[in-house]
C-alpha atoms as a PDB file:
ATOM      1  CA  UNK A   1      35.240-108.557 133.065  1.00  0.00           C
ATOM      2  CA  UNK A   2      37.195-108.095 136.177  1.00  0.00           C
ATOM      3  CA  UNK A   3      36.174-110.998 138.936  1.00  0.00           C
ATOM      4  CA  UNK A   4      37.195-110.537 142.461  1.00  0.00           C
ATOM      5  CA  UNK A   5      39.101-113.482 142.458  1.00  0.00           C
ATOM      6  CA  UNK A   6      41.680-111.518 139.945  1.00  0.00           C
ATOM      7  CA  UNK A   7      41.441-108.143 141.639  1.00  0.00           C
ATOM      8  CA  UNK A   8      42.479-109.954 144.937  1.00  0.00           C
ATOM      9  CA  UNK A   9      45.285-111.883 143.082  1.00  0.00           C
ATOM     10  CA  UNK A  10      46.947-108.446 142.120  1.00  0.00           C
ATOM     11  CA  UNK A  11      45.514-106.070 144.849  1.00  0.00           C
ATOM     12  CA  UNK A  12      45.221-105.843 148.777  1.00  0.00           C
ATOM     13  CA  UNK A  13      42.450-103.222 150.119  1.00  0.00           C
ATOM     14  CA  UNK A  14      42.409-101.975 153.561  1.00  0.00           C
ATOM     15  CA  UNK A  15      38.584-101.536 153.917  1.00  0.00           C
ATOM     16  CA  UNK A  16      39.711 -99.371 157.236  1.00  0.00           C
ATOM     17  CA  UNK A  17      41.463 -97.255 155.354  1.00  0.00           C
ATOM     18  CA  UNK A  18      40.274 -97.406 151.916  1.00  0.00           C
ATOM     19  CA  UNK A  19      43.535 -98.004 149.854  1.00  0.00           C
ATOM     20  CA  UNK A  20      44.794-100.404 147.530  1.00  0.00           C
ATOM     21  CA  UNK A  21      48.433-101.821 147.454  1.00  0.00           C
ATOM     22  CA  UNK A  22      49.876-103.710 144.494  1.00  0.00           C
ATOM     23  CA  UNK A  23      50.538-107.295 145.884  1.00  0.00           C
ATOM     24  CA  UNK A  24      53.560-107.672 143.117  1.00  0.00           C
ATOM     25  CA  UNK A  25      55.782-105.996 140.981  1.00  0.00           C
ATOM     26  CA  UNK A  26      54.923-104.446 137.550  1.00  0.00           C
ATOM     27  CA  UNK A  27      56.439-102.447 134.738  1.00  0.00           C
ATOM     28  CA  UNK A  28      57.938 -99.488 137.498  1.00  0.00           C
ATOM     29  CA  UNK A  29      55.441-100.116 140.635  1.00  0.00           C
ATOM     30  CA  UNK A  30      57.260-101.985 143.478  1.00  0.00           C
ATOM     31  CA  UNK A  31      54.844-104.426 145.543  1.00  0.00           C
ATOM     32  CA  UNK A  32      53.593-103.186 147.955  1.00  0.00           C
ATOM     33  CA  UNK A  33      53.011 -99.577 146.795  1.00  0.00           C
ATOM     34  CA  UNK A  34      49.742 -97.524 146.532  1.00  0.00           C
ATOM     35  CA  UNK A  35      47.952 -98.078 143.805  1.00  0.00           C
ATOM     36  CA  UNK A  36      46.804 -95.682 141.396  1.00  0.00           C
ATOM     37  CA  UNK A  37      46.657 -92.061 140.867  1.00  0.00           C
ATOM     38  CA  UNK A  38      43.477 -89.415 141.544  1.00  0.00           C
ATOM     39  CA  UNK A  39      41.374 -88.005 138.619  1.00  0.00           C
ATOM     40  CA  UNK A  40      39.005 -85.075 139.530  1.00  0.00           C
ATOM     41  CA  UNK A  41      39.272 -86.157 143.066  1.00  0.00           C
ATOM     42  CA  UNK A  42      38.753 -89.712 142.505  1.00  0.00           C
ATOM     43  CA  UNK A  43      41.662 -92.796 143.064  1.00  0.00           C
ATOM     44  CA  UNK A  44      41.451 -94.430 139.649  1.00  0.00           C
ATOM     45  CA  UNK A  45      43.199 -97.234 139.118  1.00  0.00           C
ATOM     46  CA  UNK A  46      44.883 -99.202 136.156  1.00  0.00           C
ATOM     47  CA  UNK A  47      44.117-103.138 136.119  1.00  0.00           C
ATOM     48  CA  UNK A  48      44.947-105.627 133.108  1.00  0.00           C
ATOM     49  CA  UNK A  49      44.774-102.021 130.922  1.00  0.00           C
ATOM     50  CA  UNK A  50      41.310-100.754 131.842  1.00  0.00           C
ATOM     51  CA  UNK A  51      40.933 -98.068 134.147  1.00  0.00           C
ATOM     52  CA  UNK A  52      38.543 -98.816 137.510  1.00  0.00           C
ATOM     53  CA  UNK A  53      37.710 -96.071 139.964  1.00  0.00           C
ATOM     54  CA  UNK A  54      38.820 -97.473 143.430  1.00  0.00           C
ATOM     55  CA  UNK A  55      35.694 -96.960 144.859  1.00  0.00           C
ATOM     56  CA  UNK A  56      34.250 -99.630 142.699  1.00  0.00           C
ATOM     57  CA  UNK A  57      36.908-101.751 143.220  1.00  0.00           C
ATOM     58  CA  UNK A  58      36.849-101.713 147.002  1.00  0.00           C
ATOM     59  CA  UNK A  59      33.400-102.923 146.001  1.00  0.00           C
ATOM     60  CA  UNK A  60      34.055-105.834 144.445  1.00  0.00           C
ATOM     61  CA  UNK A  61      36.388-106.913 146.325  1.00  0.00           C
ATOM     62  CA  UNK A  62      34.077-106.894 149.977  1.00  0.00           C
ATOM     63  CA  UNK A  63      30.918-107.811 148.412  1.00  0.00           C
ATOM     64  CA  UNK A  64      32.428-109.794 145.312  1.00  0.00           C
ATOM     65  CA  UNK A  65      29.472-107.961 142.599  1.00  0.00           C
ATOM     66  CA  UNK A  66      30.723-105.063 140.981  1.00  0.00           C
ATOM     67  CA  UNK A  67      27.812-102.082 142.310  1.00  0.00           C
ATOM     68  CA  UNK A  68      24.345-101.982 140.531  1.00  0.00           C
ATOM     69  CA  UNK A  69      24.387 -98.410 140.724  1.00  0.00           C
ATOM     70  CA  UNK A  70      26.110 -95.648 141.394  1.00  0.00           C
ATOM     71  CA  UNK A  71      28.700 -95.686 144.548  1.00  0.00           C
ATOM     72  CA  UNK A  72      28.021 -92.653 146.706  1.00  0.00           C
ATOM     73  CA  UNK A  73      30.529 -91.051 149.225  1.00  0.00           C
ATOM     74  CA  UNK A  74      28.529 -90.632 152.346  1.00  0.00           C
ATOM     75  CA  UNK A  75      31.097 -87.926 153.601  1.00  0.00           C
ATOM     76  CA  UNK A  76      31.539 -86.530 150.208  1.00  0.00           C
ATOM     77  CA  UNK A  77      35.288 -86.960 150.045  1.00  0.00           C
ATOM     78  CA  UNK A  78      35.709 -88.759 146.621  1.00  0.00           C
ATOM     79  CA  UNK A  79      39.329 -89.530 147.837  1.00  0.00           C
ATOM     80  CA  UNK A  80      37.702 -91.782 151.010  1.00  0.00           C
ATOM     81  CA  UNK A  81      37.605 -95.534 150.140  1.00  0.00           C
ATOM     82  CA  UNK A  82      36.549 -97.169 153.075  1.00  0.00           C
ATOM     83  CA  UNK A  83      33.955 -99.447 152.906  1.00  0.00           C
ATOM     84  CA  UNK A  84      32.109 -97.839 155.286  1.00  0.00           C
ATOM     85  CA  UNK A  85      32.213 -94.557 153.357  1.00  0.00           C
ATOM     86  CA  UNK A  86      30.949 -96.357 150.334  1.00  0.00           C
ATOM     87  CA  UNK A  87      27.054 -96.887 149.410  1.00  0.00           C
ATOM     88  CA  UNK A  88      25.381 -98.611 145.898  1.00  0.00           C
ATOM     89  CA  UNK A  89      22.491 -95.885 145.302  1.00  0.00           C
ATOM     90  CA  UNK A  90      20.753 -94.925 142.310  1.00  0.00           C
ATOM     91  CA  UNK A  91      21.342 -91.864 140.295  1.00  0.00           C
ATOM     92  CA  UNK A  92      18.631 -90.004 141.809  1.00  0.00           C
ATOM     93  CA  UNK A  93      19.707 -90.659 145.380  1.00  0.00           C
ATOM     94  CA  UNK A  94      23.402 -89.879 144.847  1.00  0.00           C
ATOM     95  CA  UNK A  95      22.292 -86.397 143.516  1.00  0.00           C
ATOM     96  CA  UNK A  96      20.599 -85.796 146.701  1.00  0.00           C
ATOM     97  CA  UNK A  97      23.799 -86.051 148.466  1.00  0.00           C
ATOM     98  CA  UNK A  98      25.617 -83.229 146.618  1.00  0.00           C
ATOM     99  CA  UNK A  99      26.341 -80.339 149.122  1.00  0.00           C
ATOM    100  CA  UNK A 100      28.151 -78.347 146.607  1.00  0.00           C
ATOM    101  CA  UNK A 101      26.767 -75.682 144.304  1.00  0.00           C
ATOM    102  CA  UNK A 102      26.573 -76.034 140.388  1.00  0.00           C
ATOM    103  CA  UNK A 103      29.567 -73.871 138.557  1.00  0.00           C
ATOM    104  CA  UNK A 104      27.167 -71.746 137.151  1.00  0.00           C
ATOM    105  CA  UNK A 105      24.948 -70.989 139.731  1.00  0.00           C
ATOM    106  CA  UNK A 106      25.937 -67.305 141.032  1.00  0.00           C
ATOM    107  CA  UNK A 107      24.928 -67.107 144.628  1.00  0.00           C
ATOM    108  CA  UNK A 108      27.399 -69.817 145.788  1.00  0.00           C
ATOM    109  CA  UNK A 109      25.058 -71.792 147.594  1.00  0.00           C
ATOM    110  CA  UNK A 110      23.530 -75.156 146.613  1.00  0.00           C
ATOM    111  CA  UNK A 111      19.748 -74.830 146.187  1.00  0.00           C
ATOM    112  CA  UNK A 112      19.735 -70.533 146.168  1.00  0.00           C
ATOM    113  CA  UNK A 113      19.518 -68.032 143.174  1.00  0.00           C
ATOM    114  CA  UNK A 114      18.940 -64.764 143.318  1.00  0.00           C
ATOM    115  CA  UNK A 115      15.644 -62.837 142.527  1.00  0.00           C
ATOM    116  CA  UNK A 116      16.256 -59.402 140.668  1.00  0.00           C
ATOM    117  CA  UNK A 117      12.642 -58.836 140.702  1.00  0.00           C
ATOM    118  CA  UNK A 118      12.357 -58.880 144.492  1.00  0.00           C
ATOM    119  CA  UNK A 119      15.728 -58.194 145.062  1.00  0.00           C
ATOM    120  CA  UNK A 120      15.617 -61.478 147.429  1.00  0.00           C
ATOM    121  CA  UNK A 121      17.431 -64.554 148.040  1.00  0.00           C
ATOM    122  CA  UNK A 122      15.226 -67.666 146.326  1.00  0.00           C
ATOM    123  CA  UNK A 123      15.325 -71.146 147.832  1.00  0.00           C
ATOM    124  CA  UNK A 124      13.876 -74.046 146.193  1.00  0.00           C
ATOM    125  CA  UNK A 125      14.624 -77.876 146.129  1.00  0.00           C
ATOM    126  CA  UNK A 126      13.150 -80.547 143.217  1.00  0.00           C
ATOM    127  CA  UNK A 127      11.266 -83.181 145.299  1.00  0.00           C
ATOM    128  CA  UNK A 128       9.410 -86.091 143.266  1.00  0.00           C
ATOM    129  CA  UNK A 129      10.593 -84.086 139.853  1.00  0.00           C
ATOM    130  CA  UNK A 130       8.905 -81.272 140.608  1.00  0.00           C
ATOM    131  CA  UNK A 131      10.367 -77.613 141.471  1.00  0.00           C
ATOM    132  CA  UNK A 132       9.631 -76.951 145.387  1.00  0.00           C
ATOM    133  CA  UNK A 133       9.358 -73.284 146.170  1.00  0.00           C
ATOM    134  CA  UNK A 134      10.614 -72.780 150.114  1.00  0.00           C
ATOM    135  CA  UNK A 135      10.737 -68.474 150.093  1.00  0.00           C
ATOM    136  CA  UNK A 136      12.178 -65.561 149.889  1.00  0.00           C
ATOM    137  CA  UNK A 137      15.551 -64.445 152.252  1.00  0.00           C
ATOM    138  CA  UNK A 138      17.245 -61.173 152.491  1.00  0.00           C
ATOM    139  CA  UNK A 139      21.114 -63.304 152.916  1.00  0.00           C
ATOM    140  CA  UNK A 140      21.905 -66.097 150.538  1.00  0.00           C
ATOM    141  CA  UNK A 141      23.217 -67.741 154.091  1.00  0.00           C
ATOM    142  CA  UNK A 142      19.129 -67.496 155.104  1.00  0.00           C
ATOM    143  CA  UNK A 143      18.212 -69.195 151.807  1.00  0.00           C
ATOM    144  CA  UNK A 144      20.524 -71.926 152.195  1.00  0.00           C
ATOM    145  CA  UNK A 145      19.224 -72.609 155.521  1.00  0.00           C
ATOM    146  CA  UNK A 146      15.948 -73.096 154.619  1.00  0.00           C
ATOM    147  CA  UNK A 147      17.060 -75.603 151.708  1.00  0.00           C
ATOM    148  CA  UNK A 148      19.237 -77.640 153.932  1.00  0.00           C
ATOM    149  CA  UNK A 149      16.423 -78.318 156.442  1.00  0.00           C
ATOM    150  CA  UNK A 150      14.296 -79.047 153.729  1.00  0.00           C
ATOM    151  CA  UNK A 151      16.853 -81.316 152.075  1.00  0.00           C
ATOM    152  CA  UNK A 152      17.095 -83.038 155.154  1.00  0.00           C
ATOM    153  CA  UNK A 153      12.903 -83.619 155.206  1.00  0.00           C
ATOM    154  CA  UNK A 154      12.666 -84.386 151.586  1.00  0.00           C
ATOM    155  CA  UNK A 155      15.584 -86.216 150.655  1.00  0.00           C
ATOM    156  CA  UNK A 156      16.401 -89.854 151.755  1.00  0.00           C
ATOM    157  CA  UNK A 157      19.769 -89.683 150.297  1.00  0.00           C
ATOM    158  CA  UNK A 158      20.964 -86.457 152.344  1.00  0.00           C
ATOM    159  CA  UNK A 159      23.477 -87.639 154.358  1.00  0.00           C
ATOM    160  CA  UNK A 160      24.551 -83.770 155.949  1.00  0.00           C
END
């Protein structure tokens, strides 16, 4: 397993900035260059042949523990590193961060589906496991509203 020790022998990390820099040459990467390439928004990066995310790696190598958890963006730009961007949460409290809708849901907005019996706007948010009914809204924009303050009430993780 990767030890901070060796990440800091082949890696420099700007925790004000949030990027790596290879500290020496290897294969075609010049010292001194940015490491790593993004996946799916995220900076993943190659050591000794295993692939890291650099937001666990910028991890380790302030706190010297690789995270317990999950490592949540607070500003939900996977591509920030910094430190203080960073956050070891569970599962549970990650997901309460997301500020994005699912692919399939059809309204567009995170915590809103459309009633075809009422013709309506629904908004509802999961607290504890369990399905939290907030209304009825004529606009999907109305809906969305009312799920974001509630988000805000019921969700320790919500960082918006």
């Amino acid at each position: 397993m990767l030890t901070q020790e060796r990440l800091k022998e082949l890696l420099d990390y700007d925790p004000a900035v949030g990027i790596f820099t290879w500290k020496i040459a290897r294969c075609n990467i010049c010292a001194g260059s940015i490491a790593g390439w993004n996946s799916k928004g995220y900076r993943t990066i190659q050591v000794e042949r295993k692939n890291y995310f650099a937001h666990r790696l910028a991890w380790l190598y302030v706190y010297g523990v690789w995270p317990t958890n999950d490592i949540d963006h607070r500003d939900h730009n996977k591509g920030n590193n910094k430190i203080s961007n960073l956050r070891d949460v569970t599962a549970t409290i990650n997901g309460q961060n997301q500020i994005t809708a699912n692919v399939g849901n059809l309204s567009g907005f995170l915590g809103v589906t459309y009633d075809k019996q009422h013709c309506k706007y629904r908004a509802q948010i999961k607290v504890g496991g369990k399905q939290k009914y907030l209304g009825l809204f004529l606009t999907a924009e109305n809906a969305h509203s009312a799920y974001l303050s509630a988000k805000r009430a019921f969700h320790s993780g919500c960082t918006i």
